[in-house]
Every structure is written in structure tokens, then in C-alpha cells.
N, C-alpha and C. Protein backbone atom coordinates (compact mmCIF):
# COMPACT_ATOMS: atom_id res chain seq x y z
N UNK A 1 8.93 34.21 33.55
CA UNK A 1 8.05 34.60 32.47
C UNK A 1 8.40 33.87 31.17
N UNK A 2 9.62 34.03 30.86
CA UNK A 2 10.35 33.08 29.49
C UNK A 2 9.93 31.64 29.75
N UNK A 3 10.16 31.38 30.85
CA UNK A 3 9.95 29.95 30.77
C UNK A 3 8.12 29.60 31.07
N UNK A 4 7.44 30.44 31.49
CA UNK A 4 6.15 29.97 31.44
C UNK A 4 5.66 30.09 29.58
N UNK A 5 6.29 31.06 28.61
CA UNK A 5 6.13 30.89 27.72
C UNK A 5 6.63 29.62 26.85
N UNK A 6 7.87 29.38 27.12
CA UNK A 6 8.43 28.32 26.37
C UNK A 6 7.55 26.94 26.73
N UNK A 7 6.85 26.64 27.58
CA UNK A 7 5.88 25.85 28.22
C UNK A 7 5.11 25.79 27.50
N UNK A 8 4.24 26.68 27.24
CA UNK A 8 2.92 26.74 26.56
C UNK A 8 2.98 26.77 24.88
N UNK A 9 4.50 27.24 24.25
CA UNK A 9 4.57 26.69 23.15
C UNK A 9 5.32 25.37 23.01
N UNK A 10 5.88 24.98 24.05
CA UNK A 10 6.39 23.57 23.72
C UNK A 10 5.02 22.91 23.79
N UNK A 11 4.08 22.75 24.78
CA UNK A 11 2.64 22.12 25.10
C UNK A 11 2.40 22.31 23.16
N UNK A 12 2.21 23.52 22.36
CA UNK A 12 1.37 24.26 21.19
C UNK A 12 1.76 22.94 20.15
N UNK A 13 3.64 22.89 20.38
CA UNK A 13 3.85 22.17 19.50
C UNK A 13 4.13 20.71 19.51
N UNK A 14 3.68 20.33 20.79
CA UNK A 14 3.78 18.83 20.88
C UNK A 14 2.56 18.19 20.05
N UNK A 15 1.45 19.24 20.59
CA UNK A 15 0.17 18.85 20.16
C UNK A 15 -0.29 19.05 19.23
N UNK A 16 0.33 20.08 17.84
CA UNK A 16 0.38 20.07 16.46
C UNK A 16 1.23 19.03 15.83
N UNK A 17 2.65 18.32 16.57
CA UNK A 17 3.33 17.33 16.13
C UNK A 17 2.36 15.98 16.32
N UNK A 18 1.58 15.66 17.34
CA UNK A 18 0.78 14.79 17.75
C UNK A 18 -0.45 14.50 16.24
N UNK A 19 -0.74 15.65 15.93
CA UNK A 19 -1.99 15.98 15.06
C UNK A 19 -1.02 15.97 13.66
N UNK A 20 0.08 15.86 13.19
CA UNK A 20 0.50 15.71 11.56
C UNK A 20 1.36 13.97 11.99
N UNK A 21 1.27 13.65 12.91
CA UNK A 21 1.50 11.73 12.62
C UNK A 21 0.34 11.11 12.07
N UNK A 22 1.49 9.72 11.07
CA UNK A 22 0.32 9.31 10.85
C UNK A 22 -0.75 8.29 11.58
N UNK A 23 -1.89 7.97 12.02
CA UNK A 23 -2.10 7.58 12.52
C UNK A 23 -2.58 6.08 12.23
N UNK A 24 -3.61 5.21 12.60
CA UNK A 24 -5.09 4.15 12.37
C UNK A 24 -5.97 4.92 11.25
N UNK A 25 -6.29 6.00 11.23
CA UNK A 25 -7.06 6.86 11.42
C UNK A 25 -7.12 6.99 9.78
N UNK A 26 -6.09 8.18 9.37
CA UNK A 26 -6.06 8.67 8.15
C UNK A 26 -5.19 7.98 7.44
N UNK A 27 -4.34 7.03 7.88
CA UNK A 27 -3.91 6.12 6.88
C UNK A 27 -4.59 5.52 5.91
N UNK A 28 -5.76 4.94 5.75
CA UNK A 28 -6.65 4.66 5.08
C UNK A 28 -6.71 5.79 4.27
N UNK A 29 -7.03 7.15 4.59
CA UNK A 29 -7.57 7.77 3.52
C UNK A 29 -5.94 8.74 2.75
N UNK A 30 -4.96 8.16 3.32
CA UNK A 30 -3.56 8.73 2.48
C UNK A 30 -3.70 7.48 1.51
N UNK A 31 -4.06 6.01 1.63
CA UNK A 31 -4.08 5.34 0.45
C UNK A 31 -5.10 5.46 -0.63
N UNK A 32 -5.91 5.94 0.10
CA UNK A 32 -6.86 6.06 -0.84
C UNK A 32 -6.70 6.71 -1.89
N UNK A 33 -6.12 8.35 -1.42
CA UNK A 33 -5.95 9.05 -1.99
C UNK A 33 -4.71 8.88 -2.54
N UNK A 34 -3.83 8.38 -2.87
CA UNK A 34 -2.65 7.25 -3.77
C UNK A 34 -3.56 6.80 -4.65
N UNK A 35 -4.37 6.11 -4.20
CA UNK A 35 -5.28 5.29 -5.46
C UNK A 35 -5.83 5.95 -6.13
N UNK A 36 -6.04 7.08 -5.83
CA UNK A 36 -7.41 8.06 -6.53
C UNK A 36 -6.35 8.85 -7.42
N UNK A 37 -5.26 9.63 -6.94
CA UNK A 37 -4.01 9.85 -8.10
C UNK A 37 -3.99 9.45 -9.31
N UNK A 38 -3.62 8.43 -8.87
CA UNK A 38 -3.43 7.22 -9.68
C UNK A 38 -3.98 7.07 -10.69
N UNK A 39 -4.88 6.81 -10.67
CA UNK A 39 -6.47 6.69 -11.45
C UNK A 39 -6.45 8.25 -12.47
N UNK A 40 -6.12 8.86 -11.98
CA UNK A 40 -6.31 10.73 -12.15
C UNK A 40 -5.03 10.77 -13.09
N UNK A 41 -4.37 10.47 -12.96
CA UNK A 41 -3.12 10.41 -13.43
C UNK A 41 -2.95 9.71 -14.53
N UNK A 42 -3.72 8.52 -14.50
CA UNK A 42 -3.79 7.75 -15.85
C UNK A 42 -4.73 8.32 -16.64
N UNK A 43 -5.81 8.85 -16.57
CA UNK A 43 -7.16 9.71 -17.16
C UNK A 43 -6.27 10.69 -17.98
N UNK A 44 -5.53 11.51 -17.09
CA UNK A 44 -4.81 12.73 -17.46
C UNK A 44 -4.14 12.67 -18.75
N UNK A 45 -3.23 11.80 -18.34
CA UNK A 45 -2.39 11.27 -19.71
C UNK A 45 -2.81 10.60 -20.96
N UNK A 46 -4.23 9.99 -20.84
CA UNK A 46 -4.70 9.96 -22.09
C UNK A 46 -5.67 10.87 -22.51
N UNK A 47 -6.10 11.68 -22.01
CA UNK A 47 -6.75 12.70 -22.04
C UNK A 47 -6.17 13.79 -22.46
N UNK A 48 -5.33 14.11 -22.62
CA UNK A 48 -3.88 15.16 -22.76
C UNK A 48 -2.75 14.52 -24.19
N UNK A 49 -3.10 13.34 -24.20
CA UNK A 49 -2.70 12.90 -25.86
C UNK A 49 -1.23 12.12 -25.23
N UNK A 50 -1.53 12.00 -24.05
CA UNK A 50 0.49 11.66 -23.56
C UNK A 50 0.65 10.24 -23.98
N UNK A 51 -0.53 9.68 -23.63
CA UNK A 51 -0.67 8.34 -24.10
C UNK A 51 -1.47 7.94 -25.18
N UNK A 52 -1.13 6.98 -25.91
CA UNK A 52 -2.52 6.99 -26.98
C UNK A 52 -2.34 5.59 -27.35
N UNK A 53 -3.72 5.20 -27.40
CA UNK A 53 -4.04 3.76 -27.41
C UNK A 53 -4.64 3.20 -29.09
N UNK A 54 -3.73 2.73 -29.59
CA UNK A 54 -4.05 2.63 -31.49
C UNK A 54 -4.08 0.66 -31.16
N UNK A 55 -5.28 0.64 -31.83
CA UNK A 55 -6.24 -0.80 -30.98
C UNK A 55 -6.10 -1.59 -29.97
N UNK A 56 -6.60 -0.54 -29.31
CA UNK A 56 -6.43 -0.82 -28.14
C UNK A 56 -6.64 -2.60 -26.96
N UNK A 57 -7.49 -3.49 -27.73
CA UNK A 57 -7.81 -4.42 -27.21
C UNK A 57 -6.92 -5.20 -27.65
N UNK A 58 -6.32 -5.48 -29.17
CA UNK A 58 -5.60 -6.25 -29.52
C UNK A 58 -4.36 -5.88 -29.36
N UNK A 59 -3.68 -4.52 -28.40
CA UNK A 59 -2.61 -4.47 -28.03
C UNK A 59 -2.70 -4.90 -26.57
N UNK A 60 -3.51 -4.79 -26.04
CA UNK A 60 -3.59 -5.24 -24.43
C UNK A 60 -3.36 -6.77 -24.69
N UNK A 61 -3.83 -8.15 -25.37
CA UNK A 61 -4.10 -8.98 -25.06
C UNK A 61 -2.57 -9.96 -25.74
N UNK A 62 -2.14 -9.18 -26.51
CA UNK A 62 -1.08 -10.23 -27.13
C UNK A 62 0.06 -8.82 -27.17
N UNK A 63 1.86 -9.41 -27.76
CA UNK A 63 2.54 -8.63 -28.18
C UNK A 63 3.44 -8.08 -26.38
N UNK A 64 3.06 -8.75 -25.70
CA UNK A 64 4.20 -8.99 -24.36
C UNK A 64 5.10 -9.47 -24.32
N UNK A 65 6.36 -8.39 -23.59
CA UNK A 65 8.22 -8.86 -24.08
C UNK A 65 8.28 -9.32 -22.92
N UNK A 66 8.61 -11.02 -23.03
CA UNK A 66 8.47 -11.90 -22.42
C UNK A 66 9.38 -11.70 -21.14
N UNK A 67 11.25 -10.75 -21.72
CA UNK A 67 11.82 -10.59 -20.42
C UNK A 67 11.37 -9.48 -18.97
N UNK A 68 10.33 -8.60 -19.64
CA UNK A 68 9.30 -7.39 -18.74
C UNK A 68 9.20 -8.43 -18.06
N UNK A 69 8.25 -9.35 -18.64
CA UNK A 69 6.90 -10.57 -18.38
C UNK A 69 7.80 -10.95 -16.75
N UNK A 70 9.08 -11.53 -17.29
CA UNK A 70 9.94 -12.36 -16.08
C UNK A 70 10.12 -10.98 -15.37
N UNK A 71 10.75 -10.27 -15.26
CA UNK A 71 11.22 -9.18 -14.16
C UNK A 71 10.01 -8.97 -13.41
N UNK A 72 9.20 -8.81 -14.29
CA UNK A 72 7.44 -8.53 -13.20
C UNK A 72 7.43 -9.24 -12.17
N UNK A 73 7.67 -10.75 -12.96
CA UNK A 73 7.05 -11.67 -11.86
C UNK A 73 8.37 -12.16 -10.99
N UNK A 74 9.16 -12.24 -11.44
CA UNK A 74 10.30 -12.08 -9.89
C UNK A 74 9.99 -11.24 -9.07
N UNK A 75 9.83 -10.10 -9.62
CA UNK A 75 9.68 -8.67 -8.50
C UNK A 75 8.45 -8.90 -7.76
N UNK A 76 7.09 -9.29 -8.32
CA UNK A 76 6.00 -9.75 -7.78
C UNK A 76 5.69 -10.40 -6.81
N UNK A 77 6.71 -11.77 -7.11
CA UNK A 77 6.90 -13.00 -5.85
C UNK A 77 7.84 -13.06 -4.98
N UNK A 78 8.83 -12.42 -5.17
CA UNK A 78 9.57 -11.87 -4.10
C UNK A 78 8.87 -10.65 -3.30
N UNK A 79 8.11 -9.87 -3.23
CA UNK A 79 7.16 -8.93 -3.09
C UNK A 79 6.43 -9.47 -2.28
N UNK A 80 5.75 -10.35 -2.80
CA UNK A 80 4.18 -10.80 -2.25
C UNK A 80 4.75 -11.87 -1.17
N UNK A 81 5.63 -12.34 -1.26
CA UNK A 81 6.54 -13.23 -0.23
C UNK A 81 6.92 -12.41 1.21
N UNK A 82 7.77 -11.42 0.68
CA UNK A 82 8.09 -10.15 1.70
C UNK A 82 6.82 -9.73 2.37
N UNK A 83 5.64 -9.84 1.80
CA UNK A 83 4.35 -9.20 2.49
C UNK A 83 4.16 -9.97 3.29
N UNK A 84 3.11 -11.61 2.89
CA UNK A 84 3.01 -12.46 3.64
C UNK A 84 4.01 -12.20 4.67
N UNK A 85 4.94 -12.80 4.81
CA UNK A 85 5.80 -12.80 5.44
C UNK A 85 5.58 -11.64 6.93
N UNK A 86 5.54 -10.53 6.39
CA UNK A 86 5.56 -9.34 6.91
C UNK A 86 4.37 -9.32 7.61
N UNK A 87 3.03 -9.81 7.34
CA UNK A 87 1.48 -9.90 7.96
C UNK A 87 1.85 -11.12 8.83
N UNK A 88 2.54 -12.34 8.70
CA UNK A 88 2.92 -13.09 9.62
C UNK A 88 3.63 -12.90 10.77
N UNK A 89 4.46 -12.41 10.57
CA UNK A 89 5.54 -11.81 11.89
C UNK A 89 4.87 -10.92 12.75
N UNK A 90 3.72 -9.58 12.02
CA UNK A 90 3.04 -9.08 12.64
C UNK A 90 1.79 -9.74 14.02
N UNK A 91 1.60 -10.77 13.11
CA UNK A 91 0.29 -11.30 13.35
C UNK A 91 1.08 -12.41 14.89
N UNK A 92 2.00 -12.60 14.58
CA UNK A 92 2.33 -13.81 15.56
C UNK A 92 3.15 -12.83 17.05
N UNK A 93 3.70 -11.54 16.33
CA UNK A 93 3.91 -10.63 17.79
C UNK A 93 2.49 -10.24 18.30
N UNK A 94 1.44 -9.92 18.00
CA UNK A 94 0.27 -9.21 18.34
C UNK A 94 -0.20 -10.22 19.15
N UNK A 95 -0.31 -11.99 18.57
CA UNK A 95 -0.61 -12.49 19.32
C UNK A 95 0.04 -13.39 20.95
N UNK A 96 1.46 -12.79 20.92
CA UNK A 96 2.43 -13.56 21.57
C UNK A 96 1.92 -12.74 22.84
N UNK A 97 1.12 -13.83 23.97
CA UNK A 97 1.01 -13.56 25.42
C UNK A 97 2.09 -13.27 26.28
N UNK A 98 3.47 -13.69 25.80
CA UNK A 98 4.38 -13.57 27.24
C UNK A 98 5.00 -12.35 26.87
N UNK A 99 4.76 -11.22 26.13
CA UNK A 99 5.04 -10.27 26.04
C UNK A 99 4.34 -9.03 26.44
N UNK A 100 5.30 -8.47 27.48
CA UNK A 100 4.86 -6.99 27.78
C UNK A 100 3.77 -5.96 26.44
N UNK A 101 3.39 -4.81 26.61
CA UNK A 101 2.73 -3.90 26.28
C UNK A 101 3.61 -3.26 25.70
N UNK A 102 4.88 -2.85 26.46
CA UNK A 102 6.01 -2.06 25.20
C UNK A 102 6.74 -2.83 24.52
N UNK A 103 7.28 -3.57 24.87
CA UNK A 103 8.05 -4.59 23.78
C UNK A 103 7.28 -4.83 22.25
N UNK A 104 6.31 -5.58 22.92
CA UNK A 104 5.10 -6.00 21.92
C UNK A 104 5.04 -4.79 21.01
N UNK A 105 4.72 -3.39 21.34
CA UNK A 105 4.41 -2.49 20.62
C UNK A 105 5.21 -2.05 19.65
N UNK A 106 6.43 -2.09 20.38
CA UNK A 106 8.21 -1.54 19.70
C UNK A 106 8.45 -3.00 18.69
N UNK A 107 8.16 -3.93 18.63
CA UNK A 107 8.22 -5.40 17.50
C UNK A 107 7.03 -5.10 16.23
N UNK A 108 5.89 -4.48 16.53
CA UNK A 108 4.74 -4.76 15.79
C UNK A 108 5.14 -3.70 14.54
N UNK A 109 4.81 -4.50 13.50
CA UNK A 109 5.10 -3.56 12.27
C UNK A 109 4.17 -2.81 12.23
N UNK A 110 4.56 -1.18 11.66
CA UNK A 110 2.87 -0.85 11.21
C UNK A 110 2.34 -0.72 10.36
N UNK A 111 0.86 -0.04 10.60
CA UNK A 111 0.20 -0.53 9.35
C UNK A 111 0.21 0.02 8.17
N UNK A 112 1.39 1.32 8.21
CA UNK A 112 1.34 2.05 6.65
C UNK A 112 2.80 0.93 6.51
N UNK A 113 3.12 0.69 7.23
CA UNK A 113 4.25 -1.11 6.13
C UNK A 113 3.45 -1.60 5.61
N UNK A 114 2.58 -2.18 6.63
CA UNK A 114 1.86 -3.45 5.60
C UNK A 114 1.05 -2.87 4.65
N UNK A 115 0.41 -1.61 4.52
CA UNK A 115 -0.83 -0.99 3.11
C UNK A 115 0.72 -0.70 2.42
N UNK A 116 1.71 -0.35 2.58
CA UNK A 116 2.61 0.05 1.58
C UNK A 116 3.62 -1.27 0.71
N UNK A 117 3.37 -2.10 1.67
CA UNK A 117 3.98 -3.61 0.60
C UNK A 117 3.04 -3.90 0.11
N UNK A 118 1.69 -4.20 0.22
CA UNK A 118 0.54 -4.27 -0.55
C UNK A 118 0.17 -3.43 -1.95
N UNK A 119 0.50 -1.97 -2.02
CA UNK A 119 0.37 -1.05 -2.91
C UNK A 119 1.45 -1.36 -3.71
N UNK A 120 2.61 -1.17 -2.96
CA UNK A 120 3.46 -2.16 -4.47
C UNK A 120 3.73 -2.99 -5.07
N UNK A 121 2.82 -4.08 -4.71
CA UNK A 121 2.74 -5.07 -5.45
C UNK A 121 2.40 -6.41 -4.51
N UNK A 122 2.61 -6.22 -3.26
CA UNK A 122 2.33 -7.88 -2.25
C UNK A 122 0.97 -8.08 -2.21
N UNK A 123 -0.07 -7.07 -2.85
CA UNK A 123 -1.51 -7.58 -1.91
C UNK A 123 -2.18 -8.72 -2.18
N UNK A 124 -1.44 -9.78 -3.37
CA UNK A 124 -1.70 -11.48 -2.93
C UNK A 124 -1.17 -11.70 -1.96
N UNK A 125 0.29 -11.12 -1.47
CA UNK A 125 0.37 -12.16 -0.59
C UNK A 125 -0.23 -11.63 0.84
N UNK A 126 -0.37 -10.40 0.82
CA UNK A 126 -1.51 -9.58 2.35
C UNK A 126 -2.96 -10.65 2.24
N UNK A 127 -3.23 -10.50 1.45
CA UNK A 127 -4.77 -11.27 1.15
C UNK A 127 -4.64 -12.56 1.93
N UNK A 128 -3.63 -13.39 1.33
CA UNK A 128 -3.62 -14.96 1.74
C UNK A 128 -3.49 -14.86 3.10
N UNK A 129 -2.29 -13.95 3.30
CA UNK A 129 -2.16 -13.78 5.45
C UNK A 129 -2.86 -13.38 6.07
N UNK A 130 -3.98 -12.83 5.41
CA UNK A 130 -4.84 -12.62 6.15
C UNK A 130 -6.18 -13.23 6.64
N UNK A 131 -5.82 -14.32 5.71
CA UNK A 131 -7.21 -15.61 5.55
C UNK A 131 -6.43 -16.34 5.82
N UNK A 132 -5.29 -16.57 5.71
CA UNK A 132 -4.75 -17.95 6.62
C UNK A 132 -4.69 -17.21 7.90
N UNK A 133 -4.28 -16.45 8.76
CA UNK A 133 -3.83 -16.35 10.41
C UNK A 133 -5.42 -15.57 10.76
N UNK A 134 -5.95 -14.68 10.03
CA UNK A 134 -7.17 -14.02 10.67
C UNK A 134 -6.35 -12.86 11.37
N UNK A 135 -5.11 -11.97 10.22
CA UNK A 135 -4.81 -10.77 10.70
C UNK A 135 -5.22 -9.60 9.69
N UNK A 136 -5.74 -8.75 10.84
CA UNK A 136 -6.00 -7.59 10.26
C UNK A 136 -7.40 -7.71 9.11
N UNK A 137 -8.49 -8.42 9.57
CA UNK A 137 -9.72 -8.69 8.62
C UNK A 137 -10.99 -8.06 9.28
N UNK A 138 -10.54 -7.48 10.28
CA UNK A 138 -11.77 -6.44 10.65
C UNK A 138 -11.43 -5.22 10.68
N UNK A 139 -10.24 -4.86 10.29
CA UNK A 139 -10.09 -3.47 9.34
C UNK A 139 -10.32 -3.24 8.23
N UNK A 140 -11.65 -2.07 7.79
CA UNK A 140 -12.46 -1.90 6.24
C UNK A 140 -10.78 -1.66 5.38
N UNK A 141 -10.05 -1.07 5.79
CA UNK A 141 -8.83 -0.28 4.98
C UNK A 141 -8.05 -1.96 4.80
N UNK A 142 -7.83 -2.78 5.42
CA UNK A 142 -7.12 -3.80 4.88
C UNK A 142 -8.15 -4.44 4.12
N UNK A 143 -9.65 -4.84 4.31
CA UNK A 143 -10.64 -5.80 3.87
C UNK A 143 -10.91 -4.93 2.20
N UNK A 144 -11.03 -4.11 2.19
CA UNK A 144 -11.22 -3.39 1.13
C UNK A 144 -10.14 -3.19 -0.19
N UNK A 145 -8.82 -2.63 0.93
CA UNK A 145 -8.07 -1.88 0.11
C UNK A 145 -7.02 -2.79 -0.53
N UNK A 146 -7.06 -4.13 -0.41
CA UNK A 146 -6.30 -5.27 -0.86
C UNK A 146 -6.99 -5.32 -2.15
N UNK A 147 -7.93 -6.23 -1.99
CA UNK A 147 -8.61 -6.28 -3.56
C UNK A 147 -8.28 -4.78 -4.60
N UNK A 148 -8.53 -3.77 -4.47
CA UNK A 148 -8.81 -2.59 -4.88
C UNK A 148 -7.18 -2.42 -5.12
N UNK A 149 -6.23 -2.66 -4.45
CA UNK A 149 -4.80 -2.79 -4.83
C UNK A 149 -4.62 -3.35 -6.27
N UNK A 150 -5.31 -4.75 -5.71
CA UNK A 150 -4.61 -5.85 -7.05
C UNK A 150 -5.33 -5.07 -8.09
N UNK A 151 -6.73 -4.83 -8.06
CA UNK A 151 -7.19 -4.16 -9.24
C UNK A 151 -6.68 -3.47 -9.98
N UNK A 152 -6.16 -2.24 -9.20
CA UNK A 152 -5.37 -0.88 -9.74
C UNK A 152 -4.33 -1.44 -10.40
N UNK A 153 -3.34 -2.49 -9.91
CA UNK A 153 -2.06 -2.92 -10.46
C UNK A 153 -2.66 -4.02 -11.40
N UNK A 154 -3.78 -4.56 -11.74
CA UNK A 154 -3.66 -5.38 -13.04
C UNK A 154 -4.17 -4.06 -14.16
N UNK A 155 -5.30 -3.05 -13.88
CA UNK A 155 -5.47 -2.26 -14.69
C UNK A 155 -4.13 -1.40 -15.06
N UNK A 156 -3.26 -0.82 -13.81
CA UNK A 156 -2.05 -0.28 -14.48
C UNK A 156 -1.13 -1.09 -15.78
N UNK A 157 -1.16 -2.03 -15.49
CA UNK A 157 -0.40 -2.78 -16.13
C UNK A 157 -0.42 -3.01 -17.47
N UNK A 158 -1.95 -3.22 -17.49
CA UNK A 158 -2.51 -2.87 -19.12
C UNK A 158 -2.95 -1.79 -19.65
N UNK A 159 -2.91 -0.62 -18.64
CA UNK A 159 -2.96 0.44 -19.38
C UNK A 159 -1.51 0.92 -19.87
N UNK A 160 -0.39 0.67 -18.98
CA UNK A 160 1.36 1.04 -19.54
C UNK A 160 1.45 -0.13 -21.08
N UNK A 161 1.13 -0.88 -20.92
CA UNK A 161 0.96 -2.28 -21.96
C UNK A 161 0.55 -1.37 -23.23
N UNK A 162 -0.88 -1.52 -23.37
CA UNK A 162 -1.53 -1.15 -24.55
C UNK A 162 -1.45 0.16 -24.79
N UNK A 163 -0.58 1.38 -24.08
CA UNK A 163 -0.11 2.89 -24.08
C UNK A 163 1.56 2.54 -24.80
N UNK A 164 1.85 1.04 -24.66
CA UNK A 164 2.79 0.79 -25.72
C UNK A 164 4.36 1.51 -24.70
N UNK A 165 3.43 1.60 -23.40
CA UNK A 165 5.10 2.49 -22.59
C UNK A 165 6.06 0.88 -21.81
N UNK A 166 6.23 -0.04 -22.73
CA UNK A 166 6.79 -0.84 -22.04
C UNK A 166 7.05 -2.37 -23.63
């Protein structure tokens, strides 16, 4: 009897563990909803007085501390390097024929790596790997959510900028 129970809740909870991974599926919409935060989050704070923007155009466009400027862009291109990189290795196991079905599978990065080096900063270099090898360009969540990356991170950038938090 114990053990026909322990059965039917081990079965209960394999298949609730099955249903909170992440999958193909809702990965897309966990970034999304990162992006949409995001966005919410920056509204919030100037909306709420946390941030405040005193001329705002002529602080966005000039008045950048040149050593930020460098740390950005080290961190950026080492970043966007690590991505590429990372869409390549992917792209060249997915396509490697003399490999089994599990091997292959247990090598292949996945895809909340690659949307998550992209979100912090690689999605030049996701973009380029993906128009140079032809990986991952008939997924809407990579075709979409690259551009919409870089966007968010050039608008963040000038909104921390001209909010004077940097």
C-alpha cells in the first residue's frame, strides 16, 4: 500500500518538476519579461523623483567620463567575443554529423546561455553569429530579441548617463 502510494506521488512530482524547467518554450517569455522590468523599472524611478533628468538632451549627448567610456567597452568586447564565440561552438556541435544524439545533446549550449550573454551585453556579437553560420535565425526569440537587447542597453545607458547615476 505505502509503496503504491509513494509511486503515484513520485509519478505527481516528477511531472510538476518536468512542468517548472525551463524550457524552448517559455524562455522567450522569461526574457521578455526581464525586458519589460526593465523598462518598468526605469519609468518607476523617474516617475517617483529617484531619478531626475535637469536638461536632459544636453546631458545625454556630451559630459562622458572617458574611464566608464573604456571599462564599458572592454567589458562589451570581451562580452560580445564570449557570445560569438559561444553561438559558434554551439552552431558547429549541432551541426557535427559524426556525433551521436546524446553526446551532441550533453555538448550543445543552451539557449537561456546564449539569450543570457546577449542580455548582458554580447547581442552584437549573437547577431553577427548568427548571419555569419545561419544559427539560431528561425527562432522569433533569437530574430527578435537581439535587436530589442541592443536597444534596451543603448537606451539604458543613456538613461543611467543623463539620470547623472554614472
Amino acid at each position: 500500500m505505502l509503496r503504491g502510494r509513494a509511486g503515484i506521488l513520485r509519478k505527481a512530482w516528477c511531472k510538476a518538476d518536468k512542468e517548472r524547467r525551463v524550457n524552448k518554450h517559455n524562455i522567450a517569455w522569461w526574457f521578455t519579461a526581464i525586458v519589460c522590468l526593465i523598462v518598468w523599472g526605469m519609468v518607476c524611478a523617474w516617475k517617483w523623483g529617484l531619478v531626475s533628468f535637469g536638461g536632459v538632451w544636453s546631458a545625454v549627448f556630451h559630459g562622458f567620463d572617458h574611464g566608464v567610456l573604456r571599462g564599458l567597452g572592454i567589458y562589451l568586447l570581451v562580452l560580445n567575443v564570449a557570445t560569438f564565440l559561444a553561438f559558434v561552438f554551439d552552431k558547429l556541435v549541432a551541426a557535427d554529423g559524426r556525433m551521436d544524439g546524446r553526446r551532441k545533446a550533453r555538448m550543445r549550449l543552451p539557449e537561456l546561455w546564449l539569450l543570457g550573454l546577449s542580455l548582458l551585453g554580447g547581442s552584437i556579437g549573437g547577431m553577427i553569429a548568427m548571419r555569419l553560420f545561419r544559427h539560431k535565425t528561425k527562432k522569433w526569440y533569437f530574430v527578435m530579441g537581439l535587436p530589442l537587447f541592443i536597444v534596451l542597453q543603448t537606451v539604458l545607458f543613456l538613461y543611467l548617463h543623463a539620470a547623472g547615476l554614472y
